[in-house]
Each structure stands twice: as C-alpha cells, then as structure tokens.
PDB file of N, CA and C in Angstrom:
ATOM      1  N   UNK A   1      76.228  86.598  97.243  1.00  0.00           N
ATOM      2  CA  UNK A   1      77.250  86.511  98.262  1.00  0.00           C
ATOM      3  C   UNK A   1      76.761  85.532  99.325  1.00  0.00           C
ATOM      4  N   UNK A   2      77.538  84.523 100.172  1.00  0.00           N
ATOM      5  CA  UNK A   2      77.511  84.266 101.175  1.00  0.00           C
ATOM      6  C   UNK A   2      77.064  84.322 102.018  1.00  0.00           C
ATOM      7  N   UNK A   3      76.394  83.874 102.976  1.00  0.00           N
ATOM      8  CA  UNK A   3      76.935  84.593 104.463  1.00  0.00           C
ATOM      9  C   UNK A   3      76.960  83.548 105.583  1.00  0.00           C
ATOM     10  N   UNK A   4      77.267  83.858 106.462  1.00  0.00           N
ATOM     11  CA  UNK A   4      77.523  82.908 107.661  1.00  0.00           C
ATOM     12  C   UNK A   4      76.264  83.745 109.299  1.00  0.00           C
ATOM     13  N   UNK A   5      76.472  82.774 109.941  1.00  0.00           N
ATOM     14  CA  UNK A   5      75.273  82.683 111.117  1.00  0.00           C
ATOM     15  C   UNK A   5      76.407  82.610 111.945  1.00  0.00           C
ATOM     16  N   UNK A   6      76.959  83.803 112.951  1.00  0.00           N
ATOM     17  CA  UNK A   6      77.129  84.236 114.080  1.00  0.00           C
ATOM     18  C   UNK A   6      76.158  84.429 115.578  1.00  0.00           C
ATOM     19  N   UNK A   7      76.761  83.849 116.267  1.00  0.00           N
ATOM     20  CA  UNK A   7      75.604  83.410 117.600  1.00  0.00           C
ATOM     21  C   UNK A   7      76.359  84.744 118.497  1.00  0.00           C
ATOM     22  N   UNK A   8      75.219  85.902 119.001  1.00  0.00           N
ATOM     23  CA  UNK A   8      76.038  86.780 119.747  1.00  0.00           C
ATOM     24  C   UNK A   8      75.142  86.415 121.072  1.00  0.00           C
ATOM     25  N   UNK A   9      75.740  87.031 122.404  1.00  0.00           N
ATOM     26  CA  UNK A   9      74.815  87.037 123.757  1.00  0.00           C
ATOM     27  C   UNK A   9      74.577  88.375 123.569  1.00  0.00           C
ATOM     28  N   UNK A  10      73.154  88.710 124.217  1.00  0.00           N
ATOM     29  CA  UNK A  10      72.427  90.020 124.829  1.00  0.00           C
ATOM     30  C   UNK A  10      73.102  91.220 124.638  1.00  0.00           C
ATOM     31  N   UNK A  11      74.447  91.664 125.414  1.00  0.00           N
ATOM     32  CA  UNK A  11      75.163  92.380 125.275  1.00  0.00           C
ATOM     33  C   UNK A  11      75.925  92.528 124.174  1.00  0.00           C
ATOM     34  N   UNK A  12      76.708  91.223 123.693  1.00  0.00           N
ATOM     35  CA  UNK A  12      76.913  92.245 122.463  1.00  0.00           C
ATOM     36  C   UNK A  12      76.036  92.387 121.297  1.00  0.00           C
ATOM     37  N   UNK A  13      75.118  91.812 121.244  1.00  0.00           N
ATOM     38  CA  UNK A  13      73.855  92.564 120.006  1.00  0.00           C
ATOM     39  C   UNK A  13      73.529  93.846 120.547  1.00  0.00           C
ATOM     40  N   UNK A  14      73.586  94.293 121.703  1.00  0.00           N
ATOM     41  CA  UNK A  14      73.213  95.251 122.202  1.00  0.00           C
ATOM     42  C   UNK A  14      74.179  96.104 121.986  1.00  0.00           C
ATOM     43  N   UNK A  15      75.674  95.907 121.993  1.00  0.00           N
ATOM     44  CA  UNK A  15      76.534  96.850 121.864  1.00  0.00           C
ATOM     45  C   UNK A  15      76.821  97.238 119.865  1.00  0.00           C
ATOM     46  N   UNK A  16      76.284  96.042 119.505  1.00  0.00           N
ATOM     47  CA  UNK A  16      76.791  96.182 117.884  1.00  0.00           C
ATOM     48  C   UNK A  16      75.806  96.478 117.564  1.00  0.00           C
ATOM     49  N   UNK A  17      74.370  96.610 117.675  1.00  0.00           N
ATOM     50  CA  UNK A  17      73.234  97.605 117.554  1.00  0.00           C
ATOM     51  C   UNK A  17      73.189  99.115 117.764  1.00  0.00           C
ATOM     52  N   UNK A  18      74.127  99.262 118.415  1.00  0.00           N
ATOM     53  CA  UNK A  18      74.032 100.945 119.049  1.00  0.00           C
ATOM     54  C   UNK A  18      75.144 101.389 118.458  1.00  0.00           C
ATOM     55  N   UNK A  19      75.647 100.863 117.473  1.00  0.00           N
ATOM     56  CA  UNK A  19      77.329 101.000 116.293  1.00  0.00           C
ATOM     57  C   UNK A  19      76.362 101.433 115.205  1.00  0.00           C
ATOM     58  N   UNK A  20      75.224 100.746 115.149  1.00  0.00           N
ATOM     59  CA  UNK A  20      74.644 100.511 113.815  1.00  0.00           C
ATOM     60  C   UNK A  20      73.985 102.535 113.568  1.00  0.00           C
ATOM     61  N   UNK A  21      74.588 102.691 112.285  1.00  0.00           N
ATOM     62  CA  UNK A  21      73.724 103.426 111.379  1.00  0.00           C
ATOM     63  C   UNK A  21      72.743 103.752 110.720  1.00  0.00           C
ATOM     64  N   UNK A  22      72.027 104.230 110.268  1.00  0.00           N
ATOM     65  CA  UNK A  22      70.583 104.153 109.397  1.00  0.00           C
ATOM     66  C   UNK A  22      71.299 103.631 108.256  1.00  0.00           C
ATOM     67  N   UNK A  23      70.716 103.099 107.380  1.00  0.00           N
ATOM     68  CA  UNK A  23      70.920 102.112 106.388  1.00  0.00           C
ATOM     69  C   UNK A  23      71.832 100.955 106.350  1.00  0.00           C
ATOM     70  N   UNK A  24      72.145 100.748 107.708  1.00  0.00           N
ATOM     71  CA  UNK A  24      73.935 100.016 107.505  1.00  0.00           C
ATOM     72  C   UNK A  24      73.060  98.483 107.952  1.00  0.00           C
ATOM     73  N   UNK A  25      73.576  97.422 107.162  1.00  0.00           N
ATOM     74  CA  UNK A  25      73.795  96.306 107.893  1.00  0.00           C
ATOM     75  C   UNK A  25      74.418  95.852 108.934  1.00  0.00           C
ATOM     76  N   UNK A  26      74.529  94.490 109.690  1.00  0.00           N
ATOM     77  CA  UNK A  26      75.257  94.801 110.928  1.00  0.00           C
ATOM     78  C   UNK A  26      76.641  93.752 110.264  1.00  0.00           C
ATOM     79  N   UNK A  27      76.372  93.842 109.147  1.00  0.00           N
ATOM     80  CA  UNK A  27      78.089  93.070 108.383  1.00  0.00           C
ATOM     81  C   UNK A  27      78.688  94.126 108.275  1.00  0.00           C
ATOM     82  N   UNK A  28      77.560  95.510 107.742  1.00  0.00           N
ATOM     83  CA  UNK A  28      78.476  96.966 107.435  1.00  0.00           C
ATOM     84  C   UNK A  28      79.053  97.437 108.750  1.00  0.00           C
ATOM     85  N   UNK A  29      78.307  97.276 109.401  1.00  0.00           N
ATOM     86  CA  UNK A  29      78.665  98.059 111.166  1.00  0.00           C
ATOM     87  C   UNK A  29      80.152  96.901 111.670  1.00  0.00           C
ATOM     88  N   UNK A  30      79.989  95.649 111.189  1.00  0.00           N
ATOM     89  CA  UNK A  30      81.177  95.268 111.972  1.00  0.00           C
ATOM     90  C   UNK A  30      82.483  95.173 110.661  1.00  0.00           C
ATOM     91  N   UNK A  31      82.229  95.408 109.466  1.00  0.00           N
ATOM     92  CA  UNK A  31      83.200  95.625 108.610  1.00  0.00           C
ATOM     93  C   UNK A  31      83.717  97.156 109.156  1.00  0.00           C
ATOM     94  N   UNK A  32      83.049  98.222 109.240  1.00  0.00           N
ATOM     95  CA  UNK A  32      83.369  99.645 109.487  1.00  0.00           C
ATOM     96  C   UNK A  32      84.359  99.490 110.729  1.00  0.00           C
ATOM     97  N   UNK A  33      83.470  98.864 111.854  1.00  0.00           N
ATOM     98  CA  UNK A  33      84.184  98.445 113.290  1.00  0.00           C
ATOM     99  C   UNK A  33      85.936  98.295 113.522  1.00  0.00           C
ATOM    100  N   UNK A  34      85.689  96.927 112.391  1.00  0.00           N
ATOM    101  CA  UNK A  34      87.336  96.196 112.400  1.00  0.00           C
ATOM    102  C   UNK A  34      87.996  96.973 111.677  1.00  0.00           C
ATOM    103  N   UNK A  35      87.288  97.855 110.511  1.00  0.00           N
ATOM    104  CA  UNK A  35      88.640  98.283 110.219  1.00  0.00           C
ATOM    105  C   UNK A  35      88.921  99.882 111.088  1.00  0.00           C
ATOM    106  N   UNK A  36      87.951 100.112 111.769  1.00  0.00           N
ATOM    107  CA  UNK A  36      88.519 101.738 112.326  1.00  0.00           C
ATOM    108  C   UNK A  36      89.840 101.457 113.224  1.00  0.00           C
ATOM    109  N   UNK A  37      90.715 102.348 113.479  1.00  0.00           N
ATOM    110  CA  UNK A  37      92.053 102.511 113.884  1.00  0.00           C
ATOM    111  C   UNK A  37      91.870 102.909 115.049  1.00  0.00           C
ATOM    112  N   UNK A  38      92.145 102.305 116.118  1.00  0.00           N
ATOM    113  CA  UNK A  38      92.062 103.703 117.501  1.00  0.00           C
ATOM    114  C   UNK A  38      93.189 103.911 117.830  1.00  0.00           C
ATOM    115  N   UNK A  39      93.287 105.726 118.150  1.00  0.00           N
ATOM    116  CA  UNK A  39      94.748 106.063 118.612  1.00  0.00           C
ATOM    117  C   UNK A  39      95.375 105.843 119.502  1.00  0.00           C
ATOM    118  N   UNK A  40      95.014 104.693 120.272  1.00  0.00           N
ATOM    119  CA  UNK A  40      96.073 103.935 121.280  1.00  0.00           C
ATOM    120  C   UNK A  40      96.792 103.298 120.668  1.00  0.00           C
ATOM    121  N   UNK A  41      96.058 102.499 119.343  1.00  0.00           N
ATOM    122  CA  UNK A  41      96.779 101.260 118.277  1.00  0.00           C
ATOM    123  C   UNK A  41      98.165 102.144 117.392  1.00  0.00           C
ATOM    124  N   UNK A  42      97.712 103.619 117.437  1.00  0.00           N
ATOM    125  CA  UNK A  42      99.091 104.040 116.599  1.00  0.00           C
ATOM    126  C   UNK A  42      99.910 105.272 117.466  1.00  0.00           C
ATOM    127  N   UNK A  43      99.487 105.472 118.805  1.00  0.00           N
ATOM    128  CA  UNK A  43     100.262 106.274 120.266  1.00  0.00           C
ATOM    129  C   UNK A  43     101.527 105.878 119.392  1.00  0.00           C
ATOM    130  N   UNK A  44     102.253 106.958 119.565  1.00  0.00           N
ATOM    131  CA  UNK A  44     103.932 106.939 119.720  1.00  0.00           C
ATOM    132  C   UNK A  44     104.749 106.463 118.308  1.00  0.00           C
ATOM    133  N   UNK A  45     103.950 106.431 117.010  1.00  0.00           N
ATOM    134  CA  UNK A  45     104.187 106.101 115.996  1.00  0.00           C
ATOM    135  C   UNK A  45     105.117 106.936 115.200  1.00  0.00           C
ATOM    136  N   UNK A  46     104.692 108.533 115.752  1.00  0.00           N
ATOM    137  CA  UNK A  46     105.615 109.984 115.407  1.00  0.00           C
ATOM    138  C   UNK A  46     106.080 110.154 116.526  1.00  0.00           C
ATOM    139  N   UNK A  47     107.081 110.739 115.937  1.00  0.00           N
ATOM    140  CA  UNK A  47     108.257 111.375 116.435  1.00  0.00           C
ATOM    141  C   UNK A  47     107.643 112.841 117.345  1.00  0.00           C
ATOM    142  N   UNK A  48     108.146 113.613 117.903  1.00  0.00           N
ATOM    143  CA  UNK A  48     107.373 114.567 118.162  1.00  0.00           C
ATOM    144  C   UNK A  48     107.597 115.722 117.147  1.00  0.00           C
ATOM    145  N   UNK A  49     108.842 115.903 116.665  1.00  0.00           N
ATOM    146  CA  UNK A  49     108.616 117.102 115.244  1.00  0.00           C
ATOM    147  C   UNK A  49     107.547 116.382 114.502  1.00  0.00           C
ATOM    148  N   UNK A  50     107.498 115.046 114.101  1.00  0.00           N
ATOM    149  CA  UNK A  50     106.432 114.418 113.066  1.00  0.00           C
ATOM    150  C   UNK A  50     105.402 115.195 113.524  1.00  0.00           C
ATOM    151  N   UNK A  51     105.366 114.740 114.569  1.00  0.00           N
ATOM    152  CA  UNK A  51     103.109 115.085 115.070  1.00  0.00           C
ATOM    153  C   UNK A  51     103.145 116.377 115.403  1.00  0.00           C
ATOM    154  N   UNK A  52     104.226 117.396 115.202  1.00  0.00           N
ATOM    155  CA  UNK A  52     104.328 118.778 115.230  1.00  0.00           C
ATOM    156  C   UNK A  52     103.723 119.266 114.121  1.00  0.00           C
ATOM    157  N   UNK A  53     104.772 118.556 112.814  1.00  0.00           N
ATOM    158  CA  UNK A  53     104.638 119.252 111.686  1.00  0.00           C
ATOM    159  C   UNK A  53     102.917 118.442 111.180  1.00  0.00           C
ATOM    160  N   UNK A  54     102.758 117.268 111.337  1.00  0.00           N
ATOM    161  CA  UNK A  54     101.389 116.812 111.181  1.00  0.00           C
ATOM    162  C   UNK A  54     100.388 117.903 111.226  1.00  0.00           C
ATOM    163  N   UNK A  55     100.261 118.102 112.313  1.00  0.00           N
ATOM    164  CA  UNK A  55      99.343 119.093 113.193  1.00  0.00           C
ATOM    165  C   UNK A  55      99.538 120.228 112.671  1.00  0.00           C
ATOM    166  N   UNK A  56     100.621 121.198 112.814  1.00  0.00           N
ATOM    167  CA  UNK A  56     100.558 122.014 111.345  1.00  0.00           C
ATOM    168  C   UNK A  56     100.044 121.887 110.183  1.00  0.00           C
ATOM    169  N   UNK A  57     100.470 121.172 109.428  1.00  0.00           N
ATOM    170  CA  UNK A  57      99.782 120.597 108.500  1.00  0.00           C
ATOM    171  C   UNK A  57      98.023 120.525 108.392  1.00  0.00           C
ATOM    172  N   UNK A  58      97.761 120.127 109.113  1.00  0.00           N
ATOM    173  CA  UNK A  58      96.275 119.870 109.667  1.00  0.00           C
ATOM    174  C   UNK A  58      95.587 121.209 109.824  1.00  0.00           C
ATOM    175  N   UNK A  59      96.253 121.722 110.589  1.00  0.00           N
ATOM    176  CA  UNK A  59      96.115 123.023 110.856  1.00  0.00           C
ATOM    177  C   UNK A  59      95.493 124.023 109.420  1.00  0.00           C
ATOM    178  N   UNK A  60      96.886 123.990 108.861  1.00  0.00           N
ATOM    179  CA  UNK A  60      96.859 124.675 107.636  1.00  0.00           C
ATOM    180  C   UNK A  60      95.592 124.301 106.695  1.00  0.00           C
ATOM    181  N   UNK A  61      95.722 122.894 106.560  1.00  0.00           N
ATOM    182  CA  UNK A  61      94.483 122.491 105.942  1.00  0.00           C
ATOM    183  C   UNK A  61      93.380 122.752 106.366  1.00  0.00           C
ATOM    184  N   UNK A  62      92.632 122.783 107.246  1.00  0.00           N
ATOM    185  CA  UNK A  62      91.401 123.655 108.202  1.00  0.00           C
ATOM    186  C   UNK A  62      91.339 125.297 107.666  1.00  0.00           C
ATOM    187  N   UNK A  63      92.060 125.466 107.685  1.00  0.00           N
ATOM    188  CA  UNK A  63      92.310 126.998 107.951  1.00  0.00           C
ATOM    189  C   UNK A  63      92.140 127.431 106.330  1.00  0.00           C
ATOM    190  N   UNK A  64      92.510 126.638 105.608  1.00  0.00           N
ATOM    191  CA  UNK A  64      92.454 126.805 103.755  1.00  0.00           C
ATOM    192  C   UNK A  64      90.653 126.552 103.768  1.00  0.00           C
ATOM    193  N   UNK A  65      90.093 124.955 104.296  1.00  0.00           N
ATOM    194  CA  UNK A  65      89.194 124.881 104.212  1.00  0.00           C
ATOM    195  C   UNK A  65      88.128 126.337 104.504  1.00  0.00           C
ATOM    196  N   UNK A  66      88.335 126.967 105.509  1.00  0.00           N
ATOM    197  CA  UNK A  66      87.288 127.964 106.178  1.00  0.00           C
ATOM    198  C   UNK A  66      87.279 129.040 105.045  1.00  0.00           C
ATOM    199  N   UNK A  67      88.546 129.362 104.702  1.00  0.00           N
ATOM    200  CA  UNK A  67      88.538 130.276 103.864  1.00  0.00           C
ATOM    201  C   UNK A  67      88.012 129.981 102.594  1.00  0.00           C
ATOM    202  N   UNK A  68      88.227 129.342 102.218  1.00  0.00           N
ATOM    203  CA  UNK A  68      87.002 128.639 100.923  1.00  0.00           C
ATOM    204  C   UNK A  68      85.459 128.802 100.726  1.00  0.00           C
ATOM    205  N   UNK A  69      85.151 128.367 101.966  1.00  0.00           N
ATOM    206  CA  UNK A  69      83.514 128.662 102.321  1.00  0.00           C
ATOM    207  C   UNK A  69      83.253 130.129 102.733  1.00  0.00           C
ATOM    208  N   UNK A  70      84.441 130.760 102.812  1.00  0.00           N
ATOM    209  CA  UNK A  70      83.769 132.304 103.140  1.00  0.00           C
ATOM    210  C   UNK A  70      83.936 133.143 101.829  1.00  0.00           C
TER     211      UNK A  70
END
C-alpha cells in the first residue's frame, strides 16, 4: 500500500495521539475519526415517535441482553 507524508503542528499530533489506541496506527485513528458520526451531525433526523419507539427498542434490546447473562 501507499502512503502519503502529512505535515501536522504540535497540537494536532498532540490531539490525534491522545485518539490513538494500543495497537492502532495513526491512519487507523484518523480512518476510525472520519468515519465516527456525532449526534449533532444527525440532531433532529427522527421524528419524536421515531426516537420514542427507537429508544424503546433499545430499551428492549438491553433488557433481553441482561437477561441472557443471568
């Protein structure tokens, strides 16, 4: 594979270092990075029955999980 030479300043090696994982590269740490979702990026996407029944949903699923392990 490839790769390319990115020039960072102080701070952000410092900030994409403290992302970093045990075993992860810092291609893995900024592949993981770009693709995580933050819930500001999808605020207001449901409806409020949606993120009702979601959350139910969620719910239910938790609640199956616990009982499994007991």
């Amino acid at each position: 594979m490839t790769t390319k030479t990115v020039s960072l300043d102080e701070e952000a090696y410092r900030l994409l270092k403290a992302h970093k994982r045990e075993g992860e590269s810092f291609s893995d740490v900024v592949k993981r990075i770009v693709d995580e979702q933050s819930w500001t990026e999808v605020a207001g996407v449901l409806s409020k029955s949606e993120a009702r029944e979601l959350e139910s949903l969620v719910r239910a699923g938790r609640d199956g999980s616990t009982e499994r392990r007991n």
